[in-house]
Protein backbone atom coordinates (compact mmCIF):
# COMPACT_ATOMS: atom_id res chain seq x y z
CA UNK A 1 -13.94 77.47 20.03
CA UNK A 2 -15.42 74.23 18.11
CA UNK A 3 -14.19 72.55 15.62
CA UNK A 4 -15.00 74.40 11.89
CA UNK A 5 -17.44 72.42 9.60
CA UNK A 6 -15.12 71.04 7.03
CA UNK A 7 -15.99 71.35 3.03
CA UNK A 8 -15.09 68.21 0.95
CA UNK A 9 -11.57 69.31 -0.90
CA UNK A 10 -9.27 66.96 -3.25
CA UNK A 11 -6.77 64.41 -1.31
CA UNK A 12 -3.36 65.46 -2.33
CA UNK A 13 -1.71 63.18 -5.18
CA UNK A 14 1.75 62.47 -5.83
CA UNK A 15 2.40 65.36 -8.01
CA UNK A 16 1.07 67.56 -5.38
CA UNK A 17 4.03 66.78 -2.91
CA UNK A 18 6.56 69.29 -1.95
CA UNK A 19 10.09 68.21 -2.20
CA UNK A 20 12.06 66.67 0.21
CA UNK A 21 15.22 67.13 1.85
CA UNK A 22 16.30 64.25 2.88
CA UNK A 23 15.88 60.98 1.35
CA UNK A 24 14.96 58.28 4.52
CA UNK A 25 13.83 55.17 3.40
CA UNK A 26 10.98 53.60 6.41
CA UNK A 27 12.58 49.96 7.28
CA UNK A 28 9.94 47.42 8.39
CA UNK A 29 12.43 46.78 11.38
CA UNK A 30 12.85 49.98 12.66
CA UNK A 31 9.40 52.00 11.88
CA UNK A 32 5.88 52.30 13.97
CA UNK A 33 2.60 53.12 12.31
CA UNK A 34 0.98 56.04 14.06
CA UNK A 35 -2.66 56.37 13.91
CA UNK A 36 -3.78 59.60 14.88
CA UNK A 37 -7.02 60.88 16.80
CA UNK A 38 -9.27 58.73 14.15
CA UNK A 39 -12.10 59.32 16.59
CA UNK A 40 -15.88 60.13 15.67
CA UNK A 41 -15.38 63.60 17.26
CA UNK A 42 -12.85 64.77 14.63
CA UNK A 43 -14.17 62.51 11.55
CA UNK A 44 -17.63 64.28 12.13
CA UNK A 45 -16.70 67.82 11.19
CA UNK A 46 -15.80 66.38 7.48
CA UNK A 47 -18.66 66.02 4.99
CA UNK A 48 -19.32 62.42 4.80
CA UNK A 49 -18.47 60.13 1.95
CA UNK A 50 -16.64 62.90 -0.31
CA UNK A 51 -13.11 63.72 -0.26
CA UNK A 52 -10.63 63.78 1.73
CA UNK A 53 -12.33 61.69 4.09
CA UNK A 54 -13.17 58.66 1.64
CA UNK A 55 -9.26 58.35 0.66
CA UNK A 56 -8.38 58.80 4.12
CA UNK A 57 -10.14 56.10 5.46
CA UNK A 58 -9.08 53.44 2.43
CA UNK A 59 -5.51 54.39 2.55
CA UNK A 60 -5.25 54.07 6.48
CA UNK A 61 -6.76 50.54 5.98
CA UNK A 62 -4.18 49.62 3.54
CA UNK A 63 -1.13 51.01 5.67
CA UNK A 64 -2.55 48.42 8.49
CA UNK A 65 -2.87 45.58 6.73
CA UNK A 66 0.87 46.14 5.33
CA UNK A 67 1.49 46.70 8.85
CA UNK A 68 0.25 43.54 9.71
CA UNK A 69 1.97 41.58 7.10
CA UNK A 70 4.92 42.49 7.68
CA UNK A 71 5.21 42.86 11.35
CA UNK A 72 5.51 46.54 12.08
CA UNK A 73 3.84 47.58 14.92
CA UNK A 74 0.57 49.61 15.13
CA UNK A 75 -0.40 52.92 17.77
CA UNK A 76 -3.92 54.41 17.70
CA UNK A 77 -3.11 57.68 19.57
CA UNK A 78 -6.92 58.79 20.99
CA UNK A 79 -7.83 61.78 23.26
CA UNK A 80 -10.19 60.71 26.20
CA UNK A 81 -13.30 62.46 26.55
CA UNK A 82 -14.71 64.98 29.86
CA UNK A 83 -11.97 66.15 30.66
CA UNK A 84 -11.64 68.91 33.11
CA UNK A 85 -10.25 72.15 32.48
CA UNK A 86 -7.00 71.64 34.21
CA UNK A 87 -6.51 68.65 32.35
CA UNK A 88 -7.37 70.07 29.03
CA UNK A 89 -4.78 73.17 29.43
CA UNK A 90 -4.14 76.21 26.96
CA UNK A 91 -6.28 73.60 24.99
CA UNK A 92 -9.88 75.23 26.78
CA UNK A 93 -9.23 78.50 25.61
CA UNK A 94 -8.54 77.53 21.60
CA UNK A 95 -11.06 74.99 21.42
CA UNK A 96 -13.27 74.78 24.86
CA UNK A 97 -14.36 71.23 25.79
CA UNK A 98 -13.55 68.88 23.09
CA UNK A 99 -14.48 65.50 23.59
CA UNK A 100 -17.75 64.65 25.95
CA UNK A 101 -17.64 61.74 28.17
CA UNK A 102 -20.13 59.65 26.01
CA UNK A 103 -19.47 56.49 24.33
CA UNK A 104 -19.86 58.28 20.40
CA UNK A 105 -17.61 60.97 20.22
CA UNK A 106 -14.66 59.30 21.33
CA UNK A 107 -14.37 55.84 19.92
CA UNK A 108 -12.62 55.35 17.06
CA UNK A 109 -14.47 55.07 13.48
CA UNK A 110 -15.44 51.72 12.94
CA UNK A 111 -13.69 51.39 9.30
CA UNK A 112 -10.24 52.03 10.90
CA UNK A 113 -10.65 50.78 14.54
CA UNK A 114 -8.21 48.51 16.23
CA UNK A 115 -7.74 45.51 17.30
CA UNK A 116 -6.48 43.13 20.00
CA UNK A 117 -2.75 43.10 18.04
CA UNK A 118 -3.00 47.44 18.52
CA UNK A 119 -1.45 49.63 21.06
CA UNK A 120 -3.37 52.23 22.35
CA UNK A 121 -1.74 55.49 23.33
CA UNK A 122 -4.09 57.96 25.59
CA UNK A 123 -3.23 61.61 24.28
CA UNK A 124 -3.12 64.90 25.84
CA UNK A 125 -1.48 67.75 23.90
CA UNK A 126 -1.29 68.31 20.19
CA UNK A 127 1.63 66.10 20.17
CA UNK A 128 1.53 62.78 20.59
CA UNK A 129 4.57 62.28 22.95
CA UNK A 130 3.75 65.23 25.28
CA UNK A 131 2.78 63.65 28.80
CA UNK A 132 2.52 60.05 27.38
CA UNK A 133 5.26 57.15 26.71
CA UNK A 134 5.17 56.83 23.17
CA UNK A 135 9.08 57.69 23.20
CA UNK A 136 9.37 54.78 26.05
CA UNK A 137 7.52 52.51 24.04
CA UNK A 138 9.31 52.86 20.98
CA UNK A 139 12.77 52.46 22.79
CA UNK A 140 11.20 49.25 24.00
CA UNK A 141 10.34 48.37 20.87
CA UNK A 142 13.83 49.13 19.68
CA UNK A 143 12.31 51.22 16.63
CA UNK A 144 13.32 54.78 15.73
CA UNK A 145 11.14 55.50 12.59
CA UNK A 146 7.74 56.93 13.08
CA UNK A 147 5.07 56.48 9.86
CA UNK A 148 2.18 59.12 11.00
CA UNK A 149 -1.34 59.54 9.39
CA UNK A 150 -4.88 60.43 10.55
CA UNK A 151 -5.94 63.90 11.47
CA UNK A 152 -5.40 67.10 11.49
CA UNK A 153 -2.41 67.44 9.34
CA UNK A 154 -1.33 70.36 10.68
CA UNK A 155 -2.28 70.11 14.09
CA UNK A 156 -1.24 66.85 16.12
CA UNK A 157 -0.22 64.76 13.20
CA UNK A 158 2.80 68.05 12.28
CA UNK A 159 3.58 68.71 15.83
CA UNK A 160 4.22 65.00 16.85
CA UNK A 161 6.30 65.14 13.61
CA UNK A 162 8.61 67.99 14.45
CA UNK A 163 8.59 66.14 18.27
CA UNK A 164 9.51 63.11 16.92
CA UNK A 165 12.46 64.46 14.55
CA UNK A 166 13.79 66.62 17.85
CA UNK A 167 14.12 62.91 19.25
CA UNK A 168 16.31 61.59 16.37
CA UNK A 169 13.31 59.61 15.59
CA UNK A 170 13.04 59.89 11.35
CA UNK A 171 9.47 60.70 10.76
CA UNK A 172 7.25 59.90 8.00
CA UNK A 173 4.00 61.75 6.60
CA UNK A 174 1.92 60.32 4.62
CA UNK A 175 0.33 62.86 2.35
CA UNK A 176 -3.11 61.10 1.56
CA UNK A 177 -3.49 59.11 4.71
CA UNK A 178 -4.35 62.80 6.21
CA UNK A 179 -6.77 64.97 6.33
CA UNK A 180 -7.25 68.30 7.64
CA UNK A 181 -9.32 71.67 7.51
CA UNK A 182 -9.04 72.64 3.87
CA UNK A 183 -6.66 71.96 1.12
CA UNK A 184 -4.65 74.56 2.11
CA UNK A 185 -3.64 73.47 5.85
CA UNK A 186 -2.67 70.38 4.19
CA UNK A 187 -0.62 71.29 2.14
CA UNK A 188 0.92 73.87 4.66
CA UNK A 189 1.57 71.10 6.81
CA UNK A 190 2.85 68.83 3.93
CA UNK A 191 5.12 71.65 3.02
CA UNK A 192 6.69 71.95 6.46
CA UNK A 193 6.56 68.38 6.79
CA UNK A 194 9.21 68.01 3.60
CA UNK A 195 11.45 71.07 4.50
CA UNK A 196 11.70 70.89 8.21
CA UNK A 197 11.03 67.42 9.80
CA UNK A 198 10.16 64.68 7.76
CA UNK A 199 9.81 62.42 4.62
CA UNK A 200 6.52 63.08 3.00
CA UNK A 201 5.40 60.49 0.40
CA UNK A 202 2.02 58.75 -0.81
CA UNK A 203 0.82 55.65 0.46
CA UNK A 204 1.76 54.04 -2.35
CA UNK A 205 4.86 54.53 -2.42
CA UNK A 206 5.18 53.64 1.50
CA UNK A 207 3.73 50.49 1.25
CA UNK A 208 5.91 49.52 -2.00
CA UNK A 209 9.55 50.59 -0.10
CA UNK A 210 8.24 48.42 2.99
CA UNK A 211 7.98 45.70 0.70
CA UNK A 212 10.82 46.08 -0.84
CA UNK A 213 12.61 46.48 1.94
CA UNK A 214 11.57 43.41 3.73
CA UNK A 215 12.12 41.50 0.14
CA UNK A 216 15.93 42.68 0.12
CA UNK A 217 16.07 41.72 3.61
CA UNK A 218 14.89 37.89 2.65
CA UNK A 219 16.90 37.80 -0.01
CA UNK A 220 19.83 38.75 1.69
CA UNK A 221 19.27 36.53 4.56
CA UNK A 222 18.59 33.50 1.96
CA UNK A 223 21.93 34.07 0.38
CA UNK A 224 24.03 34.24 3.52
CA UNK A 225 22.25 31.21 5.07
CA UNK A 226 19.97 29.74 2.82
CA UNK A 227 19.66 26.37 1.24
CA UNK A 228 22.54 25.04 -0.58
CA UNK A 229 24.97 27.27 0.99
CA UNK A 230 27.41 25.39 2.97
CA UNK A 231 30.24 27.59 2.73
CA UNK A 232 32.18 28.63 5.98
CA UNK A 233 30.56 32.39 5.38
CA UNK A 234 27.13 31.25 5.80
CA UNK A 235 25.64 33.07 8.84
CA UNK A 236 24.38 30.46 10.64
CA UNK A 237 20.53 31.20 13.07
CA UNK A 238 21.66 30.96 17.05
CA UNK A 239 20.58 27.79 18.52
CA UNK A 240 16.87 28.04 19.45
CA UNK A 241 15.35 25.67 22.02
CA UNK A 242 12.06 25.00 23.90
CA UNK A 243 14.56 25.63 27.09
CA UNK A 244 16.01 29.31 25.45
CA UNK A 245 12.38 30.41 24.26
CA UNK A 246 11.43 30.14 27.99
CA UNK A 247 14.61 31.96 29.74
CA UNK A 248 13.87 34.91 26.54
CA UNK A 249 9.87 35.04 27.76
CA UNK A 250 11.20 34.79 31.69
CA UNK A 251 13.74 37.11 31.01
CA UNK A 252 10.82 40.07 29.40
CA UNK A 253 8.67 39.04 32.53
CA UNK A 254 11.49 39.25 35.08
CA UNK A 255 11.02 35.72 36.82
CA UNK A 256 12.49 32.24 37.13
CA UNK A 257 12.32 30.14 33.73
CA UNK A 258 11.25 27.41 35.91
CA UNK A 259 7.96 28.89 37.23
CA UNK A 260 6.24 29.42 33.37
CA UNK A 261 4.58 26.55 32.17
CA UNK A 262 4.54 25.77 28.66
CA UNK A 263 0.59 25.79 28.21
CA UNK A 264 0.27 29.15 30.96
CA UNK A 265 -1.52 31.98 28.95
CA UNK A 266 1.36 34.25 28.46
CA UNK A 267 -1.32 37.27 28.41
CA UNK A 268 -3.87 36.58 30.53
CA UNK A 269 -1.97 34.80 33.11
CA UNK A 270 1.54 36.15 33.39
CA UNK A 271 0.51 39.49 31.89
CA UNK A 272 2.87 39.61 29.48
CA UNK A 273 1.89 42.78 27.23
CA UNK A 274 2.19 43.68 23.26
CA UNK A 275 4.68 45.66 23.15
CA UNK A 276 7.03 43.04 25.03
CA UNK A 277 5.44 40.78 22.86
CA UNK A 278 6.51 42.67 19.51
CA UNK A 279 10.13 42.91 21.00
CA UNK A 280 9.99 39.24 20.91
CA UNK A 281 9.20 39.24 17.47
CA UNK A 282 11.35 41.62 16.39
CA UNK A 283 14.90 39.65 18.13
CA UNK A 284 13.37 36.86 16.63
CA UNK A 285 13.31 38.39 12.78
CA UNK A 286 16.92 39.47 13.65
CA UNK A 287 17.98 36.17 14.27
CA UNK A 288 16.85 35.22 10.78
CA UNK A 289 13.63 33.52 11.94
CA UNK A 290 10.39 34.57 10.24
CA UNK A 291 7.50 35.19 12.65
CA UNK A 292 5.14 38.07 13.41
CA UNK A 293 3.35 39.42 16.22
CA UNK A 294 0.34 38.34 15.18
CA UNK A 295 1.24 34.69 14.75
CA UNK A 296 2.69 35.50 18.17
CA UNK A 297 -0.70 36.94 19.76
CA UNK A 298 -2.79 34.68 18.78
CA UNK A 299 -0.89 31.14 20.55
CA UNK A 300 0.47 33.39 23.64
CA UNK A 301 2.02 30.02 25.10
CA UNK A 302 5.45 28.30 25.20
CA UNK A 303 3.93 25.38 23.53
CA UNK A 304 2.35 27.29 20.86
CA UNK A 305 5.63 29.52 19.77
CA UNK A 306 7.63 26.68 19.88
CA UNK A 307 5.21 24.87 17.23
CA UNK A 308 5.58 27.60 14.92
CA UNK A 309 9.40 27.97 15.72
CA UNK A 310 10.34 24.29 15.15
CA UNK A 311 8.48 23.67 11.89
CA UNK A 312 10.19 26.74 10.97
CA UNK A 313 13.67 26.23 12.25
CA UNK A 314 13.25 22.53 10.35
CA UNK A 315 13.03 23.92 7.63
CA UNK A 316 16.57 25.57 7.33
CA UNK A 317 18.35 23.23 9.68
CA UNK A 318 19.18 19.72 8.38
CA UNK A 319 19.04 16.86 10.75
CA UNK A 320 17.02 19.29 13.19
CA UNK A 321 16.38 16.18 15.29
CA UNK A 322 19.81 16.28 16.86
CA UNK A 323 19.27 19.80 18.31
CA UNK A 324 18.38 19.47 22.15
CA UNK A 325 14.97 20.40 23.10
């Protein structure tokens, strides 16, 4: 009822990949990275520094920092440790205890570990949407792609795949950013992945469509309203204003413009929270202006969005100084 000892095996390549049956392509507006159960508990039971635990851990480090670069938010899903029977379920009787209620076993490994721009997602049941609110928080969010990786392939990291493609969310698994008992439940899961539920595809070639993707975007955005293009076609950016940043911020927050300050600690103070923080972000992007959540999270005030918003806004609107602040 424990976890097996796991012997080092080859990470799946792209020529190893099944084929797949439908042909989503993961939009850095609409998808969520999902970081699954990286905790020391599970990462133990792998021999250390040999495959498929080396690959794992450098391919989940270069999915976050595209991530971060291009805005897309971030969920470390993470089981909590002691829990009692009745908590842990049918769970007990196929693999008795799991996590202790010590410090090692359930952080997260230190090579992948998040930060203060993360979400954290407390997880129950092989899938990661069963008695949490990762469904509410990606409504919130406004994003209905889900890019999953971590461990086991196919235990949580398959079932919160077929979950998530039951909720007309498009899932996508990403064959050597897992890891799992043996080359063979990988590629079971990889298999089913591809002919059931999801997209399966290489790191690689994630990271180069989300690129992509956010290039065409820019490049599509430049020639509709760019510089130089004066024509009566050119979408023009909503007016944004000191004054319209605050009722947006007020309005997440549910209170009176006037009572937020423009130096008040939007986190610490008013409580505002990432998620509301990415859907921020994200309107913003929509509108044609380019900021992240992390740009956002780290000057959580009025004052501080609206410096990076004006010098930004300047820089597409002539005679900016006429706007009302």
């Amino acid at each position: 009822m424990t976890l097996p000892k796991i012997l080092p095996y080859p990470m799946p390549g792209e020529a190893d990949l099944p084929k797949n049956k439908v042909a989503w392509t993961a939009d850095p507006n609409r998808a969520v990275l999902l970081i699954h159960d990286m905790q020391q508990y599970f990462i133990d039971a792998f021999t250390p520094d040999q495959s498929p635990v080396v690959e794992l851990i450098t391919h989940i480090q270069k999915l976050r920092s595209c991530c971060a670069e291009l805005g897309i938010p971030v969920i470390y899903s993470a089981q909590p440790g002691g829990q009692a029977p009745e908590q842990r379920g049918l769970l007990q009787d196929f693999w008795g205890s799991g996590i202790n209620d010590g410090p090692y076993q359930k952080r997260f490994v230190d090579a992948v570990a998040p930060d203060e721009r993360d979400l954290l997602l407390t997880k129950w049941r092989y899938s990661a949407f069963q008695k949490t609110n990762l469904h509410e928080m990606m409504r919130e969010l406004g994003r209905d792609q889900l890019m999953i990786c971590g461990i086991y392939a196919h235990i949580g990291c398959l079932l919160t795949a077929t979950e998530a493609f039951m909720k007309d969310i498009q899932p996508f698994f990403i064959a050597d950013a897992l890891a799992d008992f043996s080359e063979e439940k990988h590629r079971l899961a990889l298999t089913y992945a591809a002919e059931r539920c999801a997209v399966t595809l290489t790191t690689e070639r994630l990271v180069a469509s989300l690129t992509q993707e956010q290039r065409s975007v820019s490049e599509h955005s430049k020639a509709q309203g760019g510089e130089g293009n004066t024509g009566s076609s050119a979408k023009v950016q909503p007016l944004l204003t000191l004054q319209t940043l605050r009722e947006n911020v007020a309005d997440l927050l549910q209170e009176q413009p006037s009572n937020i300050g423009e130096d008040d600690h939007l986190i610490e103070y008013w409580g505002l929270d990432s998620i509301r923080i990415m859907s921020l972000a994200d309107r913003l992007r929509r509108e044609g202006i380019d900021i992240t959540f992390v740009e956002m999270a780290e000057l959580p005030t009025l004052a501080g969005w609206w410096g990076l918003l004006s010098n930004r806004l300047s820089l597409s609107r002539p005679n900016y100084d006429y706007y009302t602040v």
